[in-house]
Protein backbone atom coordinates (compact mmCIF):
# COMPACT_ATOMS: atom_id res chain seq x y z
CA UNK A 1 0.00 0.00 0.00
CA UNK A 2 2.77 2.34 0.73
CA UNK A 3 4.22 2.90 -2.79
CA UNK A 4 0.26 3.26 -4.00
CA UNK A 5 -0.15 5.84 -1.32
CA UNK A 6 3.27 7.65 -2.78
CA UNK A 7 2.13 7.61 -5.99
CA UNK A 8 -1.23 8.91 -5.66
CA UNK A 9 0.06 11.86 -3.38
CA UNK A 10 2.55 12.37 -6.28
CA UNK A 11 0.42 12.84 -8.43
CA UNK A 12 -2.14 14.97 -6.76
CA UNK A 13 0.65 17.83 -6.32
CA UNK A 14 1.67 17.02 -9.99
CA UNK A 15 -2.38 17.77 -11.21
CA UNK A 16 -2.43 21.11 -8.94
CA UNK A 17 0.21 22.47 -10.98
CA UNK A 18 -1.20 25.67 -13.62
CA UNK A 19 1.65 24.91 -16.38
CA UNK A 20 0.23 21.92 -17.06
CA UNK A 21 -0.34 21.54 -20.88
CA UNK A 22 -3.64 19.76 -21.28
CA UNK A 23 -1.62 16.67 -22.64
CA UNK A 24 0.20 16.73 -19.15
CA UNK A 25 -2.96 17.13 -17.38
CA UNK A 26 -4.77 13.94 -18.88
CA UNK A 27 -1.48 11.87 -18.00
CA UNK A 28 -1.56 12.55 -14.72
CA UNK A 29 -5.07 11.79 -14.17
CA UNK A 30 -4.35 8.86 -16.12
CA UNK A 31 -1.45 7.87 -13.53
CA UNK A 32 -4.31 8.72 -10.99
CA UNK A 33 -7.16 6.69 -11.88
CA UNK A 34 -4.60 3.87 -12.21
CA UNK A 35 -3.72 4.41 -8.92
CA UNK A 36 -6.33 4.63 -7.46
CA UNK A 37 -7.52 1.07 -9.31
CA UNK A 38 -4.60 -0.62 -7.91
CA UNK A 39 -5.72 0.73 -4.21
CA UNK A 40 -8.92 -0.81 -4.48
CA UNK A 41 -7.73 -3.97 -6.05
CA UNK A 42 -5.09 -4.34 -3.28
CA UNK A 43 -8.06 -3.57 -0.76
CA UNK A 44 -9.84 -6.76 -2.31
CA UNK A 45 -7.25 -8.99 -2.29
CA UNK A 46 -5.99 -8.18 1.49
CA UNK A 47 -9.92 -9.10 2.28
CA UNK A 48 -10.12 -11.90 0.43
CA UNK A 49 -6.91 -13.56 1.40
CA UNK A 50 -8.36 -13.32 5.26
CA UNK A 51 -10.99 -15.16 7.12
CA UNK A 52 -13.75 -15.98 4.82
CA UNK A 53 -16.35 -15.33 8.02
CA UNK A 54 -14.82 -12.23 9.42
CA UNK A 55 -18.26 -10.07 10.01
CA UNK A 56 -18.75 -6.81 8.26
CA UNK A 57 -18.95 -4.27 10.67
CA UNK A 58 -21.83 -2.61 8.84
CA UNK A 59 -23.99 -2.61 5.82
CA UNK A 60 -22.52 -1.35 2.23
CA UNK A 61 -24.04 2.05 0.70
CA UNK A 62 -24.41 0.48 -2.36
CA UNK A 63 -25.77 3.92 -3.87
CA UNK A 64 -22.75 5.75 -3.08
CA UNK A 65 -20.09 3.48 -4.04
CA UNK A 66 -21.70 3.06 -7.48
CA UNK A 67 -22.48 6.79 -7.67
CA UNK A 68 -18.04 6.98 -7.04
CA UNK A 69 -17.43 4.40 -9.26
CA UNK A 70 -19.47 6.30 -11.64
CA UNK A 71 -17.96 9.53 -11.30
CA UNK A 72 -14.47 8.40 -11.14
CA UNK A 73 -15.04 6.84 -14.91
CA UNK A 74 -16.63 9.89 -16.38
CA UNK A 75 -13.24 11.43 -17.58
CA UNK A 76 -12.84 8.18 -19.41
CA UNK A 77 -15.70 7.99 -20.92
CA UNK A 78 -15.53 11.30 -22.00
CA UNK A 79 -12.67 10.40 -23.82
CA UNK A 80 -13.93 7.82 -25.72
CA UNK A 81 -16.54 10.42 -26.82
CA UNK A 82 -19.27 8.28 -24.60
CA UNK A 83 -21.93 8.77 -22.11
CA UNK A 84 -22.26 7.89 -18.73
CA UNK A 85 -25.44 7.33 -16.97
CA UNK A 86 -26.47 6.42 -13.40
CA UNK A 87 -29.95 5.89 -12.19
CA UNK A 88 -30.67 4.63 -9.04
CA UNK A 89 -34.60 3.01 -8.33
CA UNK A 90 -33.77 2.06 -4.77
CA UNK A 91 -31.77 1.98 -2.16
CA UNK A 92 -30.04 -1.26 -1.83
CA UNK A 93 -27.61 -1.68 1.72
CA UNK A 94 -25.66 -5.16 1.67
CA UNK A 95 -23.50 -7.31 3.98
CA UNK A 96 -20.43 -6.72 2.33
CA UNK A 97 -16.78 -4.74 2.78
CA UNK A 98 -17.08 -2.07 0.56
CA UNK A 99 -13.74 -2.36 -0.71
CA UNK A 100 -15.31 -5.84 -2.15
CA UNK A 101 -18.58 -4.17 -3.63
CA UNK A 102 -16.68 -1.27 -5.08
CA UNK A 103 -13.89 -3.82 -6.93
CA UNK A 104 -16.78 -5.63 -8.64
CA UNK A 105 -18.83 -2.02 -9.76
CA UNK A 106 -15.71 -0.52 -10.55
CA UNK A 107 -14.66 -3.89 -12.78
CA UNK A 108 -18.42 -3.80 -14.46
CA UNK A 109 -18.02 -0.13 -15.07
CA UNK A 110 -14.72 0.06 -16.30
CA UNK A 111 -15.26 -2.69 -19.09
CA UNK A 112 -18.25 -0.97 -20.49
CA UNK A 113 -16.76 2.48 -20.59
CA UNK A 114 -13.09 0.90 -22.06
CA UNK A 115 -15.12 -0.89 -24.58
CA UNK A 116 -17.62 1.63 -25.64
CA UNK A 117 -16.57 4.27 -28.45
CA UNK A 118 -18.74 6.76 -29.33
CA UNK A 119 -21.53 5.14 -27.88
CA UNK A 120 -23.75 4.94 -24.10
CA UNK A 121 -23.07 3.41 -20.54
CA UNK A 122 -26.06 3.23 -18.43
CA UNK A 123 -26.05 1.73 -14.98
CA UNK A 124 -28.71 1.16 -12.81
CA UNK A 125 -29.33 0.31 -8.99
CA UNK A 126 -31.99 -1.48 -7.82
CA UNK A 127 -32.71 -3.08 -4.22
CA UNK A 128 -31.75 -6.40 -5.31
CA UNK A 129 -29.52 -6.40 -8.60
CA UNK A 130 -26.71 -3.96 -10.12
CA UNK A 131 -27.49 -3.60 -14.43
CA UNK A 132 -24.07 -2.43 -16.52
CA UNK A 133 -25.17 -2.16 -20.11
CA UNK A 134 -23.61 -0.54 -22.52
CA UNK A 135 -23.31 -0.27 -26.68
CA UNK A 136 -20.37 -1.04 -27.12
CA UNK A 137 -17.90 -3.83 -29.47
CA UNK A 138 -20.12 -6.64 -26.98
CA UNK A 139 -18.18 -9.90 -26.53
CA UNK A 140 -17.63 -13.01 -29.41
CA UNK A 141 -20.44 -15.82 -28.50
CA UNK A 142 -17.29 -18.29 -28.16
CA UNK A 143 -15.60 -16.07 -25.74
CA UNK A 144 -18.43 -15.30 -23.50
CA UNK A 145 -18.28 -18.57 -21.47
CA UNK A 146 -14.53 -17.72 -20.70
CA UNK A 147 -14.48 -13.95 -19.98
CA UNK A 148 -14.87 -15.14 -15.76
CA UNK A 149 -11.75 -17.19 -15.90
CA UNK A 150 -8.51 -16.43 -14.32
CA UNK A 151 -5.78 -14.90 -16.90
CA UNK A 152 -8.12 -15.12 -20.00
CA UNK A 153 -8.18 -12.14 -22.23
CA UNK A 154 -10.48 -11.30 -24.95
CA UNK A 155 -9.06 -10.42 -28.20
CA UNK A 156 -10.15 -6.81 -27.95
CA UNK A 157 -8.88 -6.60 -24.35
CA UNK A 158 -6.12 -4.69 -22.88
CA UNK A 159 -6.53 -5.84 -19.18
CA UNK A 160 -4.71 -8.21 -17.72
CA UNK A 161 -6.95 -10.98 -17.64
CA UNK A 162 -7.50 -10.40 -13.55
CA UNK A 163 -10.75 -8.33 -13.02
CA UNK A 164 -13.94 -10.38 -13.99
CA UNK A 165 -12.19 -13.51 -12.56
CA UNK A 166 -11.89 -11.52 -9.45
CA UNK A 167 -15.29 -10.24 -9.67
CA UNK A 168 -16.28 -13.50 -10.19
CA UNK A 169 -14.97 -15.27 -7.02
CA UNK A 170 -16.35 -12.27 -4.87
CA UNK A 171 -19.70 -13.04 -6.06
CA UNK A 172 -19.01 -16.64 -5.67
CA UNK A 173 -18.30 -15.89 -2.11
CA UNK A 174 -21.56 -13.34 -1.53
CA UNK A 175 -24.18 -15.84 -2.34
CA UNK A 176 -24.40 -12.94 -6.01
CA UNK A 177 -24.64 -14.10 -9.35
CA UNK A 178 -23.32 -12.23 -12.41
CA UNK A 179 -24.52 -12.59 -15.82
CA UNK A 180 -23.89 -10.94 -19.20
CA UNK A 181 -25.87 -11.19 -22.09
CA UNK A 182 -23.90 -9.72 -25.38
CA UNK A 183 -23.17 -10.15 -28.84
CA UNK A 184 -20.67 -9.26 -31.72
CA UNK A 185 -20.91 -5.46 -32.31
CA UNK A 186 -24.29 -5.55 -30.07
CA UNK A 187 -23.47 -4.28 -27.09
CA UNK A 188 -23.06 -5.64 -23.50
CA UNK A 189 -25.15 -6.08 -20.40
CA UNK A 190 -23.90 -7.18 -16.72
CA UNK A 191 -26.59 -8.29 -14.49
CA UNK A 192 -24.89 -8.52 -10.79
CA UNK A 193 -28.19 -9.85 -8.47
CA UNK A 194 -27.59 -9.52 -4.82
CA UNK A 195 -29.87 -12.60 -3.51
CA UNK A 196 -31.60 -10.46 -1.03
């Protein structure tokens, strides 16, 4: 955590500085969303890797972490010349570390923004499910099956091959199940449904 913690203070000075060219400016915030991505994931791992049954000291604000998550990926999305929605129907509060709930929003979001050009996010809250859709490139009917395993990488992907199988055993260990429905060129939809 310490080098994270070095690097995003680094780069907070570095984005408060006026003679930033606009080139500059959109490096640095690249340097800290990444950052900030690899704080969270580190979060998730560290609570993972300890006692499956430790309690959770009290109920996730599910509306405000995806309302963050949502926020945080604007500037991307922006970038890519897309739009990012949030609507939230109800208030949903789970039994859950937040740093677990925000690493599978913030995987679901990400994805749809990084593979949407031009295009529409939308994501919507409801008591007992999370909906990611987007219309974006959407995901090859012989890769779908494989995008929730450990190290695989689509052809169109630049990740690493480590969020959806990580979002995928956090689910496994809430009792949630994800789903996506896609096609080729059609767009993408993540369904994450809490079992409440």
């Amino acid at each position: 955590r310490t080098p994270l913690a070095v690097i995003r203070g680094a780069a907070e000075v570095l984005a408060e500085d006026p003679e930033l060219t606009e080139a500059q400016a959109n490096r640095v915030s690249r340097i800290e969303r990444a950052a900030a991505e690899m704080s969270a994931l580190t979060d998730a791992l560290l609570l993972l890797a300890r006692e499956e049954s430790a309690p959770v000291e009290e109920p996730c604000d599910c509306m405000q972490l995806v309302r963050k998550s949502v926020e945080h990926y604007l500037t991307l999305a922006a970038q890519r010349h897309s739009s990012l929605d949030f609507v939230a129907d109800a208030q949903a509060r789970l039994d859950v570390a937040p740093a677990l709930f925000s690493i599978v929003v913030d995987n679901l979001v990400r994805n749809a923004v990084a593979h949407t050009e031009a295009g529409r996010v939308s994501v919507q809250l409801y008591a007992d499910r999370l909906v990611v859709s987007d219309s974006g490139i959407g995901i090859d009917a012989e890769e779908i099956g494989r995008v929730f395993q450990r190290y695989y990488r689509g052809a169109a992907s630049s990740g690493s091959g480590i969020g959806l199988s990580l979002v995928k055993r956090i689910c496994d260990r809430q009792g949630w199940q994800i789903e996506l429905v896609s096609r080729a060129g059609g767009g993408t939809s993540a369904t994450l449904k809490f079992g409440v």
